[in-house]
Protein backbone atom coordinates (compact mmCIF):
# COMPACT_ATOMS: atom_id res chain seq x y z
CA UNK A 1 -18.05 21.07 17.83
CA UNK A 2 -17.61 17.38 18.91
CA UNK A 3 -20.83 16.75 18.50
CA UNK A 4 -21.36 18.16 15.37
CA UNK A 5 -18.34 16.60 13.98
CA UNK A 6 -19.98 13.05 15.41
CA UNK A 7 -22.86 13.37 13.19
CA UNK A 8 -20.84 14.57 10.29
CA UNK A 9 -19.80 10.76 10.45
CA UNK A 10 -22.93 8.74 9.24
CA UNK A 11 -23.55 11.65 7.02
CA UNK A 12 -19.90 11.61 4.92
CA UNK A 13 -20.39 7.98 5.10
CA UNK A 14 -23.94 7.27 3.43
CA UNK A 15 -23.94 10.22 1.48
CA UNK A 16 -21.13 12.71 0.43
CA UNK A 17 -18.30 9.73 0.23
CA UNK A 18 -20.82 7.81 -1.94
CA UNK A 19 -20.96 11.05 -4.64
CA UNK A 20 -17.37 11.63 -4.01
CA UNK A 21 -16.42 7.96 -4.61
CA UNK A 22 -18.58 6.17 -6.98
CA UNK A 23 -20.05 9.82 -8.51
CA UNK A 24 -17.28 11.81 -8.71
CA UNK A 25 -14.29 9.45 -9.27
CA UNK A 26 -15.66 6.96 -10.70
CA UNK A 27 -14.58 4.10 -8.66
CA UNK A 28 -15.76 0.76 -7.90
CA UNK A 29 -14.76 1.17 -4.64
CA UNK A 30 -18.31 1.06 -2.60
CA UNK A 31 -19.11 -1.81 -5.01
CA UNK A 32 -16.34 -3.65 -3.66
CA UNK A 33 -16.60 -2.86 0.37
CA UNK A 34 -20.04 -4.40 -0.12
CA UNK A 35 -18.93 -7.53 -1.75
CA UNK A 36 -16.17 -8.11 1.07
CA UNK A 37 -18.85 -7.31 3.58
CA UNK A 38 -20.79 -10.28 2.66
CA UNK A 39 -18.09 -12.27 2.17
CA UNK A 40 -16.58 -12.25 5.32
CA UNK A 41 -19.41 -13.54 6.69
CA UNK A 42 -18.98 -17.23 4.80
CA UNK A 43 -17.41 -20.52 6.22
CA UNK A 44 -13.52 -20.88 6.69
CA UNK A 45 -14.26 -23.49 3.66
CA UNK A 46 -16.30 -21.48 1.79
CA UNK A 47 -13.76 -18.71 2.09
CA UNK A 48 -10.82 -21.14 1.62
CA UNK A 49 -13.12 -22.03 -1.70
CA UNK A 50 -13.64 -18.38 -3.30
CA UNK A 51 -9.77 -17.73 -2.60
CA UNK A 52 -8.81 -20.85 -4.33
CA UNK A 53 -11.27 -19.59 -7.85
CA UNK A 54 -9.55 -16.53 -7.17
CA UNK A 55 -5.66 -17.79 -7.43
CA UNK A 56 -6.50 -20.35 -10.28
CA UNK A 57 -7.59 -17.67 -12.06
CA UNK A 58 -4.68 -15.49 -11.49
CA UNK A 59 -2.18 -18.39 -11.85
CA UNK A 60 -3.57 -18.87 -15.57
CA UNK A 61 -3.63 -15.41 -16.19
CA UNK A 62 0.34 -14.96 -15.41
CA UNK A 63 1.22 -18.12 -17.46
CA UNK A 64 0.03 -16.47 -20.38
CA UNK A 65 0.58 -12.82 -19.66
CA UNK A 66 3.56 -12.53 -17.18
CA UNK A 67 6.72 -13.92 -19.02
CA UNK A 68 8.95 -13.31 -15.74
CA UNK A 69 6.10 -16.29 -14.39
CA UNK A 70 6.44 -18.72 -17.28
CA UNK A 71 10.33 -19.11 -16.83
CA UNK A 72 10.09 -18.52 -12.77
CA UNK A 73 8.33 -21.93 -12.40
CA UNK A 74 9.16 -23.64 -15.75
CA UNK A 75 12.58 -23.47 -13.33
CA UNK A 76 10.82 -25.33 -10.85
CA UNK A 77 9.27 -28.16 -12.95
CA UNK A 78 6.19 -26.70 -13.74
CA UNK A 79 4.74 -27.13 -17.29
CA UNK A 80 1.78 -25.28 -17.19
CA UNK A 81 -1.09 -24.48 -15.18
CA UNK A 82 -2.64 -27.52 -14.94
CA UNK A 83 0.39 -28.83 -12.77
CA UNK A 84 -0.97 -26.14 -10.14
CA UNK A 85 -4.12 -28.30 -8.84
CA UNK A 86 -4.43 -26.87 -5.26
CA UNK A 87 -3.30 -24.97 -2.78
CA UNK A 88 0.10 -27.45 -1.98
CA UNK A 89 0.85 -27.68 -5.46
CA UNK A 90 0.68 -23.77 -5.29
CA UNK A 91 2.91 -23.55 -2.18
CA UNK A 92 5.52 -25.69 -4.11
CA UNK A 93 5.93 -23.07 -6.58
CA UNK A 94 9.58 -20.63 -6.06
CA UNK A 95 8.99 -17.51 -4.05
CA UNK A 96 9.31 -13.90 -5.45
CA UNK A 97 11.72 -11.95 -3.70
CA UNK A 98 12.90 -8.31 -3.84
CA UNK A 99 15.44 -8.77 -5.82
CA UNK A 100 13.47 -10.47 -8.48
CA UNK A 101 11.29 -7.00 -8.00
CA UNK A 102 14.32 -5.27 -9.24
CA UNK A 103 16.00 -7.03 -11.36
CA UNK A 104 12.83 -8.48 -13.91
CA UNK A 105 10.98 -4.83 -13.08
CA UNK A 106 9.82 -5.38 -16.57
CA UNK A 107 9.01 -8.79 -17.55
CA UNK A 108 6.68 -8.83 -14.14
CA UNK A 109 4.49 -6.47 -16.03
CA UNK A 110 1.20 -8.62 -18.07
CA UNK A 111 1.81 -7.97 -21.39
CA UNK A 112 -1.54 -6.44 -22.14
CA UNK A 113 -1.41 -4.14 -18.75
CA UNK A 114 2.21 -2.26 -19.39
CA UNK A 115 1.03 1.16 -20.38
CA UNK A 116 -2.07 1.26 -17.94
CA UNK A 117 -0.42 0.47 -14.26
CA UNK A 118 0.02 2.85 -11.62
CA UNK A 119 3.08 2.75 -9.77
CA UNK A 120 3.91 3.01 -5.92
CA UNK A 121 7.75 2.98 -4.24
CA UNK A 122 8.05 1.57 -0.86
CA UNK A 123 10.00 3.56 1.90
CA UNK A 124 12.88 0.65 1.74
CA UNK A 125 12.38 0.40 5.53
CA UNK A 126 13.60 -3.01 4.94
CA UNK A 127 17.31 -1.59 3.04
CA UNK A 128 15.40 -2.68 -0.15
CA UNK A 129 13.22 -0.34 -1.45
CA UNK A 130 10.87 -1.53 -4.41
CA UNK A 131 8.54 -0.41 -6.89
CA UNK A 132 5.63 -2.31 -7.94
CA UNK A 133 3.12 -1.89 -10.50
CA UNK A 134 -0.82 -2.26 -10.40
CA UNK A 135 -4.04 -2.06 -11.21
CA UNK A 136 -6.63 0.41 -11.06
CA UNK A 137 -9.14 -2.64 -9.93
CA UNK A 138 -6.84 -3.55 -7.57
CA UNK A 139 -6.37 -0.21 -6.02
CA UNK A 140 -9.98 0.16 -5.28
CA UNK A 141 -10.34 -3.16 -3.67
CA UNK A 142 -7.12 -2.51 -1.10
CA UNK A 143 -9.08 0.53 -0.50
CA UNK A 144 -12.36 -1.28 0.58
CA UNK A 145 -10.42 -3.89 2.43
CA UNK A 146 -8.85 -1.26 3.98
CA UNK A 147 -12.15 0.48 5.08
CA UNK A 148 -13.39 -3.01 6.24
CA UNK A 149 -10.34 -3.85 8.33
CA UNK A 150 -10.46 -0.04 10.16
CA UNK A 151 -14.40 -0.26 11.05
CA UNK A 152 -13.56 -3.91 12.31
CA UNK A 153 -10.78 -1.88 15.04
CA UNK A 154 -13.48 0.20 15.50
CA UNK A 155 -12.47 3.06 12.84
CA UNK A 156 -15.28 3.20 10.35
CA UNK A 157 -15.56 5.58 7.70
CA UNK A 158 -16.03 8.87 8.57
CA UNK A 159 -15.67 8.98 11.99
CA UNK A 160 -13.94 11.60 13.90
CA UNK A 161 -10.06 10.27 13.99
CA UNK A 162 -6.55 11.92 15.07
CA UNK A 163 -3.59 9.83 12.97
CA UNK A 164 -0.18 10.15 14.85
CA UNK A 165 1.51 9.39 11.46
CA UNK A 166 4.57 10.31 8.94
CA UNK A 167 4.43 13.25 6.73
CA UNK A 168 6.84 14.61 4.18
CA UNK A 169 8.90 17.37 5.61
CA UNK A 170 7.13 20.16 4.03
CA UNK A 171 4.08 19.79 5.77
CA UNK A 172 0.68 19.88 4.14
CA UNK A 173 -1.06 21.60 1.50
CA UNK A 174 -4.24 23.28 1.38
CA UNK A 175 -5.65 20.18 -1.11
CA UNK A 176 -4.18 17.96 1.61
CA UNK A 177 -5.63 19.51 4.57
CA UNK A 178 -9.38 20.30 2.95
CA UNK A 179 -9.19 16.29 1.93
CA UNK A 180 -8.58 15.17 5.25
CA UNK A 181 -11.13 17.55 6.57
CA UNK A 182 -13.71 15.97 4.81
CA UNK A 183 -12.92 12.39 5.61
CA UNK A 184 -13.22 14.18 9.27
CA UNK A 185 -9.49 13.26 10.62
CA UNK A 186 -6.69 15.42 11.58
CA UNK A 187 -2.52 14.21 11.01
CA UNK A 188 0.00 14.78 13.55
CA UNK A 189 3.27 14.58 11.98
CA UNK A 190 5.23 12.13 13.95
CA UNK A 191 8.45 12.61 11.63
CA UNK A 192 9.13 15.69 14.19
CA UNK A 193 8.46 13.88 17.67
CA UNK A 194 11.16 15.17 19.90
CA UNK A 195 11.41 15.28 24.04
CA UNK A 196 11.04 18.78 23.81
CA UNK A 197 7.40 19.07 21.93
CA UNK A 198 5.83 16.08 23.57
CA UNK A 199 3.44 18.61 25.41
CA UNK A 200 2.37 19.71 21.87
CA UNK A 201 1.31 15.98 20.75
CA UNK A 202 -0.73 15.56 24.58
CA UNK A 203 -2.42 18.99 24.07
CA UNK A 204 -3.21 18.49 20.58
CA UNK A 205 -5.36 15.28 21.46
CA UNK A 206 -7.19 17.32 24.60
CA UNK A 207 -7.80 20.39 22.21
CA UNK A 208 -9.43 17.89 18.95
CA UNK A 209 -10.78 15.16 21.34
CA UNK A 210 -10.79 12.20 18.75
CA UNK A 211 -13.18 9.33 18.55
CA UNK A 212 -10.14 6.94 17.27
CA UNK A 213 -6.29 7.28 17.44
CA UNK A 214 -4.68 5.59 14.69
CA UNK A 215 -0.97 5.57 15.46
CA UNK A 216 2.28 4.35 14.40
CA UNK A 217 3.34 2.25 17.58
CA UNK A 218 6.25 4.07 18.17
CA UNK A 219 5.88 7.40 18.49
CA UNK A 220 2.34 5.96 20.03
CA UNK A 221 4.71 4.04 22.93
CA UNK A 222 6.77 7.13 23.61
CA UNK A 223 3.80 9.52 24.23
CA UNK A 224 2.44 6.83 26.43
CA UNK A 225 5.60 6.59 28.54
CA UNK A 226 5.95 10.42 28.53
CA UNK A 227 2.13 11.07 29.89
CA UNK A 228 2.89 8.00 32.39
CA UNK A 229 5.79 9.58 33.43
CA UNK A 230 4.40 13.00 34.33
CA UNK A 231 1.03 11.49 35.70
CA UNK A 232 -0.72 13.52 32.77
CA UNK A 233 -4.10 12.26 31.50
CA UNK A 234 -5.17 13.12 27.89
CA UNK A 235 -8.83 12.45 26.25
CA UNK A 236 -9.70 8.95 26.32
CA UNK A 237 -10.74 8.31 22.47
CA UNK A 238 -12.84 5.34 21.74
CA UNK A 239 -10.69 2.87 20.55
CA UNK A 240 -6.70 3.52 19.23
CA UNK A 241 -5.72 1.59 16.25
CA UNK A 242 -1.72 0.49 15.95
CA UNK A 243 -0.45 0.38 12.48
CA UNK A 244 2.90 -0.07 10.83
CA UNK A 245 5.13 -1.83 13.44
CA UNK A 246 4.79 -4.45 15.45
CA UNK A 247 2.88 -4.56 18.46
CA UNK A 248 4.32 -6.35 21.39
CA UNK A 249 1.94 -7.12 24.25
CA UNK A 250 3.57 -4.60 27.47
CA UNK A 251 3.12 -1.92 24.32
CA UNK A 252 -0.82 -2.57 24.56
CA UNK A 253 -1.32 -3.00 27.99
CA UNK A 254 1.26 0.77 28.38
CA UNK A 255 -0.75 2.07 25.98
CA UNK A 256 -3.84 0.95 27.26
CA UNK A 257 -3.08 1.52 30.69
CA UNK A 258 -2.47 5.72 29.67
CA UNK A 259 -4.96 6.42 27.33
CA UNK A 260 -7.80 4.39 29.06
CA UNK A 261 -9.09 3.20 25.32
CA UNK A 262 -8.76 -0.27 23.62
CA UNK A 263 -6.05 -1.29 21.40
CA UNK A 264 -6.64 -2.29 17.92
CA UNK A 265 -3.80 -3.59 16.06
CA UNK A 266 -3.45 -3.98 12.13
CA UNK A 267 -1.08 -5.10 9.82
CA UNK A 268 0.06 -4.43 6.45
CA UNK A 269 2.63 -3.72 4.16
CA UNK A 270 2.90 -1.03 0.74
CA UNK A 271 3.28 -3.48 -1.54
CA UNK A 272 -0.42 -4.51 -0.89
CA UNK A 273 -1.82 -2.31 2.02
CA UNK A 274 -4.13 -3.89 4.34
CA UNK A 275 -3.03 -7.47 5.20
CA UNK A 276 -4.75 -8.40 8.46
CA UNK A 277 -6.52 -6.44 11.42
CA UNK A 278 -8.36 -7.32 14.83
CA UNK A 279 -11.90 -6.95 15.42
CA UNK A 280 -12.16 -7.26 18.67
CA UNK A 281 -13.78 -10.21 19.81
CA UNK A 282 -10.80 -12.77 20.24
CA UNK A 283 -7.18 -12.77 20.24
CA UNK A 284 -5.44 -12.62 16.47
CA UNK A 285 -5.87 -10.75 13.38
CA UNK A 286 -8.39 -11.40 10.49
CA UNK A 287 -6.64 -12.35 7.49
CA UNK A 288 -8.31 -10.66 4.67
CA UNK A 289 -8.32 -14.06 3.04
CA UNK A 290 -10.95 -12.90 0.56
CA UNK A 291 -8.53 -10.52 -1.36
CA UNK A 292 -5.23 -12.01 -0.61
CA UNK A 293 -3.42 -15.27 -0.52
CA UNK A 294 -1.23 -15.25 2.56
CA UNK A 295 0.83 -18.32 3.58
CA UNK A 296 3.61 -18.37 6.26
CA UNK A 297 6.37 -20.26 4.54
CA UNK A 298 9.06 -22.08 6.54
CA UNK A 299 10.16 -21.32 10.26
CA UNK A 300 12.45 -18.77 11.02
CA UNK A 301 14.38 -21.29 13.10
CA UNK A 302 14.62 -24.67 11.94
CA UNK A 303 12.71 -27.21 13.14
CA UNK A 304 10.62 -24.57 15.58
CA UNK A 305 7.16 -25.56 13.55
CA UNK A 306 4.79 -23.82 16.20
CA UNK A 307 7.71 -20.22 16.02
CA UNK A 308 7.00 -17.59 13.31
CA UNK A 309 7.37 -17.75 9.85
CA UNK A 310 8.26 -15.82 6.63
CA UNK A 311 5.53 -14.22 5.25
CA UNK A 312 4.51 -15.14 1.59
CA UNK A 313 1.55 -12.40 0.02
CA UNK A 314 0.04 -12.70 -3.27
CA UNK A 315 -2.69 -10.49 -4.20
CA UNK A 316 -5.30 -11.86 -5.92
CA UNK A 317 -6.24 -9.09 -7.73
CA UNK A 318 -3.45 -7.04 -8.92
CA UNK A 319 -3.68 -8.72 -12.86
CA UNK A 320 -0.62 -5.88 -13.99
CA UNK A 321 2.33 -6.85 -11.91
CA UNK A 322 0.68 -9.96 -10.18
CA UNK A 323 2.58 -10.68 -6.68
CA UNK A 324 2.32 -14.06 -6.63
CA UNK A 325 4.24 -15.35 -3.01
CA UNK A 326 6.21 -12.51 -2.41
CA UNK A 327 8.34 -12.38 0.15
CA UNK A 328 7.76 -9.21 1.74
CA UNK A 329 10.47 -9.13 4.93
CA UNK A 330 8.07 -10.16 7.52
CA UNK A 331 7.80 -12.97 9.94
CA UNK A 332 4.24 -13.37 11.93
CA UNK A 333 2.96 -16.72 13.78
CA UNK A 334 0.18 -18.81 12.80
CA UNK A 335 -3.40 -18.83 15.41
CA UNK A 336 -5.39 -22.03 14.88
CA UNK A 337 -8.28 -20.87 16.97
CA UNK A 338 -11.84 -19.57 15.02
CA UNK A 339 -12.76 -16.15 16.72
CA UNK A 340 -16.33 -16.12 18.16
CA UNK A 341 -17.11 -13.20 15.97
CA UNK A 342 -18.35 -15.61 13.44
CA UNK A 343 -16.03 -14.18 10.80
CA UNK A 344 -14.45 -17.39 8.34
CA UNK A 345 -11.34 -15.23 8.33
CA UNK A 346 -8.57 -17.05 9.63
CA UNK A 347 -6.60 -15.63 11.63
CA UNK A 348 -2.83 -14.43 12.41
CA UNK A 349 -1.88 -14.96 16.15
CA UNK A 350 0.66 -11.97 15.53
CA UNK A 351 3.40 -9.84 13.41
CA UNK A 352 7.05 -10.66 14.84
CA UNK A 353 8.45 -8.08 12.91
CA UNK A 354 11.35 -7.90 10.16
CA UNK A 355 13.11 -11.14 9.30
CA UNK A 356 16.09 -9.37 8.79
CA UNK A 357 15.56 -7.53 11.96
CA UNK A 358 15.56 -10.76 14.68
CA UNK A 359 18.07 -10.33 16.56
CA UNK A 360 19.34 -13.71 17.84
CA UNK A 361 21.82 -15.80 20.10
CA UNK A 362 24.21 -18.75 18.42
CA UNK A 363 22.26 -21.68 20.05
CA UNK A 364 19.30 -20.16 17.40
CA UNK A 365 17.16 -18.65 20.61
CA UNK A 366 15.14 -15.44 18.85
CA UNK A 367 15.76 -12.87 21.77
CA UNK A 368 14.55 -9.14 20.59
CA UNK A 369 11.17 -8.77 22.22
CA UNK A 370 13.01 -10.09 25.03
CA UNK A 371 14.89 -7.61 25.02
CA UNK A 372 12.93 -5.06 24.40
CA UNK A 373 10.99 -5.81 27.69
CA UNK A 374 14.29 -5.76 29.69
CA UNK A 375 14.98 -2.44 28.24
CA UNK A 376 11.59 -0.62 28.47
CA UNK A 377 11.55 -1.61 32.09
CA UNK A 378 14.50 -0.56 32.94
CA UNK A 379 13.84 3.09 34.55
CA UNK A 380 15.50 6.02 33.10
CA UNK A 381 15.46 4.76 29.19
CA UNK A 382 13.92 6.55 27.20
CA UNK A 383 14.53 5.23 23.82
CA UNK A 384 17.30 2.06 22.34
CA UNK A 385 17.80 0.57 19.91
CA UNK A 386 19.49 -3.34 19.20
CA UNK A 387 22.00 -3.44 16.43
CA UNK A 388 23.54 -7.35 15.80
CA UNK A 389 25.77 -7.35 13.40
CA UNK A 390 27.83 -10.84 14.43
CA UNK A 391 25.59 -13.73 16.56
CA UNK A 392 27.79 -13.24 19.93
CA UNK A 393 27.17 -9.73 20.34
CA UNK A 394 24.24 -7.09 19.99
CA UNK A 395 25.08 -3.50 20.65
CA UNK A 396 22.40 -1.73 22.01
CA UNK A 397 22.02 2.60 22.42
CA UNK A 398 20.12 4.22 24.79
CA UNK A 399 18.74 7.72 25.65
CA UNK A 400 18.60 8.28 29.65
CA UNK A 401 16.05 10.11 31.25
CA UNK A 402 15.83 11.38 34.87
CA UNK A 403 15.96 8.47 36.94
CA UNK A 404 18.55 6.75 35.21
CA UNK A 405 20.98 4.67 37.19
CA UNK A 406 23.74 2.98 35.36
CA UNK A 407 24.17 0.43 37.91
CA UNK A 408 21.13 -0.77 36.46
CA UNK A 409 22.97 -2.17 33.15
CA UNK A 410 24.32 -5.05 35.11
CA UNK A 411 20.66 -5.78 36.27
CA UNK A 412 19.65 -5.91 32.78
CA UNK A 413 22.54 -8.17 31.34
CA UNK A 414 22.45 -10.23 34.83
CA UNK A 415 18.49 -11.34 33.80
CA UNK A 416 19.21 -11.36 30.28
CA UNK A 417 21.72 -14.02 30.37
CA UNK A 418 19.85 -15.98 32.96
CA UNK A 419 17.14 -16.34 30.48
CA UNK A 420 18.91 -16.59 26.74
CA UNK A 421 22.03 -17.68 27.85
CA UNK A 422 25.57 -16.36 28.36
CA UNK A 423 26.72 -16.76 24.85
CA UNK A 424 25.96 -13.13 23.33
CA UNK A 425 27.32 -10.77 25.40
CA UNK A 426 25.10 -7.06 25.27
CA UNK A 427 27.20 -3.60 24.09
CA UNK A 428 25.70 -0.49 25.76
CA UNK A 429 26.16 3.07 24.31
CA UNK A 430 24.99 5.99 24.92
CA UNK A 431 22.95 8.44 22.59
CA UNK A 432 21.16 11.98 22.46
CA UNK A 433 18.52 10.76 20.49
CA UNK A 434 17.79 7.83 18.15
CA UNK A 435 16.11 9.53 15.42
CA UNK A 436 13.11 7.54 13.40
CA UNK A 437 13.70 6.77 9.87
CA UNK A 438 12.66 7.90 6.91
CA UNK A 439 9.09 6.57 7.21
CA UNK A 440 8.43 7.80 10.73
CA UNK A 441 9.17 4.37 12.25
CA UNK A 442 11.53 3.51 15.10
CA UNK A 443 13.50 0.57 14.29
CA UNK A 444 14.33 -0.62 17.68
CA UNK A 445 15.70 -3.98 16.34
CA UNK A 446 18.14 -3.75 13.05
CA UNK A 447 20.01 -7.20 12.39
CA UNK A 448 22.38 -7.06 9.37
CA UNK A 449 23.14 -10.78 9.85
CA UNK A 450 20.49 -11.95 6.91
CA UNK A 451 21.35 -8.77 4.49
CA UNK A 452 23.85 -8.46 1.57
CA UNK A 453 27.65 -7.26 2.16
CA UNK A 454 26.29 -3.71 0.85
CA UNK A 455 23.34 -3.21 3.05
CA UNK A 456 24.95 -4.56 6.32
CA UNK A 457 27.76 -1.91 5.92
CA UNK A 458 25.22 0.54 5.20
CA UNK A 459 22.98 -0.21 8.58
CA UNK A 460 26.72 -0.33 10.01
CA UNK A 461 27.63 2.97 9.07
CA UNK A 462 24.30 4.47 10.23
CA UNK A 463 24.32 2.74 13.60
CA UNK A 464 28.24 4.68 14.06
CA UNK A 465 26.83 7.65 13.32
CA UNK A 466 24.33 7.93 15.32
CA UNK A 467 26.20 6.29 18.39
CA UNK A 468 29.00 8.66 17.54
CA UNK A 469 27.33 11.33 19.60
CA UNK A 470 27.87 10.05 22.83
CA UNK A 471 29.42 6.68 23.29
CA UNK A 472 30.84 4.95 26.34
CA UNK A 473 31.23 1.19 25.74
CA UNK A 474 30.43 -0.75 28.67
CA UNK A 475 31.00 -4.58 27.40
CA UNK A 476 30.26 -7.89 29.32
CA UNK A 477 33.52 -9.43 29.85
């Protein structure tokens, strides 16, 4: 069966995705994987160059088209298009934010695109769920970015793959489970993941014996630290490619350590799928510079130049409901190096996460995957998460395993202070389980300090519920 199902792999990809794809559909998908092939392959200046055609194209196109765009930056000074000469002039122009997503829904829309856009929600993992508009063109293009970024992680089209990913509730239909059949990859819901059918999710990977693992980290990081646990060993795939949260270095080297296969990480976000993604060869992700404009706007903490950064994404081919330096909620951190995989792709040296989920101290230290280190090796833990909802406290909830030893807390606040200082004092509760959200993630870091009134008493209200269950408040004095 494995076998058969690796040679099904060249075979979908040369010849029945092809008639599905271009024949079938329609779509100019193929076209466009082949064009972002070649251009990957050009210099960091010639790259730099094609994006640059790209955005002055796109900036002329929403002066004209976009009237939310003509007032946005006519607020700013600008008086047309030919104030926007370069790329600095560009990342002078005012930011579009969520709100503005919401609020000008319509006048975002190009006036000859409005009644031929699809339309896509995201899951608001942020408090702020959006829905944006775009273009058929555009779709097809995030598709063969998408296809480029996976084969660089070492998931190429067609081969044998096991997602441990979210799924609605109601499971799959038969249209869903033929498609993914034929693309060769089998779904593991990981909306159910509990500590009683973690068994299920290590036999299911012995029984299908993937080639790739593409995985939410989460639920990725607590079947790793179950197998570890139990000294089980499961199928080694090929490579395992981490999607949809952040992916803190003692995650890869756990993850890495029990599945005996390479990490690959990726990044992305809904609003324009596939941002960035390793290949392999050096340390960063490829920024798929080619299809997007992606700057990192100012520090998170003033005056930390070399610290991460809000993320700004426009994409350069969405011509319905152009993005143009959107603020999507994340922070990441710049790499400088060139990889020596020859790519002119410059590079991200990683994704930090939410902005609105860094948890910090008063003196402006950024402390959360500091924490999160403390935490995970801390034995007994299972699962926490870090809520801060004022600077001089973060109240963190934990599920205990066997092993746990509650003299261990004072360990954990004891090296905690030594190293961000004694000012924010750390809350402990205990929980039966801290449940993922709606998209299948685990939030282990929520910070309601940067959100509205509204959405910090709604994270509020959801972190007393689910602490509710069991809590026994154990505050530094």
């Amino acid at each position: 069966m494995n076998r058969l199902r690796r040679a099904y792999g060249p075979l979908f990809r040369r010849v029945l995705y092809p008639l599905y794809e271009s024949g079938l559909r329609g779509r100019g998908t193929l076209r466009y994987l082949t064009e972002y092939e070649r251009d990957q392959w050009r210099s960091a200046d010639e790259i730099r160059e094609l994006q640059w055609r790209k955005l002055r194209a796109l900036v002329d196109h929403c002066w004209t088209q976009v009237p939310f765009y003509r007032a946005h930056w006519a607020r700013a000074g600008v008086s047309g298009p030919g104030d926007i000469r370069d790329h600095d002039d560009y990342a002078r122009l005012p930011i579009l934010t969520k709100r503005h997503l919401r609020e000008h829904f319509e006048a975002l829309k190009a006036d000859g695109w409005r009644d031929r856009l699809l339309y896509k929600t995201t899951g608001g993992s942020t408090g702020e769920p959006v829905t944006i508009g775009y273009t058929r063109e555009s779709y097809e293009r995030r598709t063969a970015v998408m296809l480029r970024g996976y084969a660089w992680a070492g998931a190429p089209l067609g081969v044998h793959a096991l997602f441990l990913w979210g799924q609605d509730p109601g499971g799959q239909g038969w249209k869903e489970r033929l498609h993914h059949a034929a693309f060769n990859r089998r779904y593991l819901n990981a909306y159910v993941m509990g500590e009683a059918n973690l068994a299920g999710y290590a036999d299911a990977i012995d029984a299908d014996r993937p080639e790739v693992i593409v995985a939410y980290v989460a639920p990725l990081v607590r079947l790793a630290k179950w197998l570890e646990a139990r000294g089980r060993r499961v199928h080694a795939p090929r490579a395992i490619l981490c999607a949809a949260e952040p992916l803190y270095p003692h995650h890869r080297l756990l993850i890495e350590r029990v599945f005996g296969a390479p990490v690959r990480n990726t990044y992305g976000c809904r609003e324009v799928m596939l941002i960035a993604a390793e290949c392999g060869h050096g340390p960063g992700l490829h920024v798929n510079a080619d299809h997007l404009h992606v700057e990192l706007g100012e520090p998170v903490a003033p005056g930390d130049a070399a610290g991460p950064r809000e993320v700004l994404v426009t994409d350069l081919h969405n011509y319905g409901m152009p993005l143009m330096r959107y603020a999507n909620g994340d922070i990441a951190t710049a790499h400088a190096q060139d990889c020596p995989c020859g790519r002119g792709l410059p590079l991200l040296g990683r994704v930090d996460g939410r902005r609105m989920d860094t948890l910090r101290t008063p003196e402006g230290r950024f402390v959360g995957e500091y924490l999160e280190y403390l935490v995970f090796g801390t034995p007994g833990i299972q699962r926490f998460q870090a809520v801060q909802h004022r600077l001089d406290a973060i109240e963190v909830s934990l599920v205990r395993g066997e092993g746990f030893d509650p003299a261990a807390l004072d360990t954990l606040r004891e090296r905690f202070h030594e190293v961000c200082g004694p000012s924010t004092r750390l809350n402990f509760h205990y929980a039966d389980d801290i449940p993922l959200t709606r998209t299948g993630k685990l939030r282990v870091a929520i910070s309601t300090l940067a959100c509205s009134a509204s959405t910090a008493f709604a994270h509020a209200f959801d972190w007393i519920a689910r602490t509710g269950v069991e809590s026994a408040v154990m505050a530094v004095a």
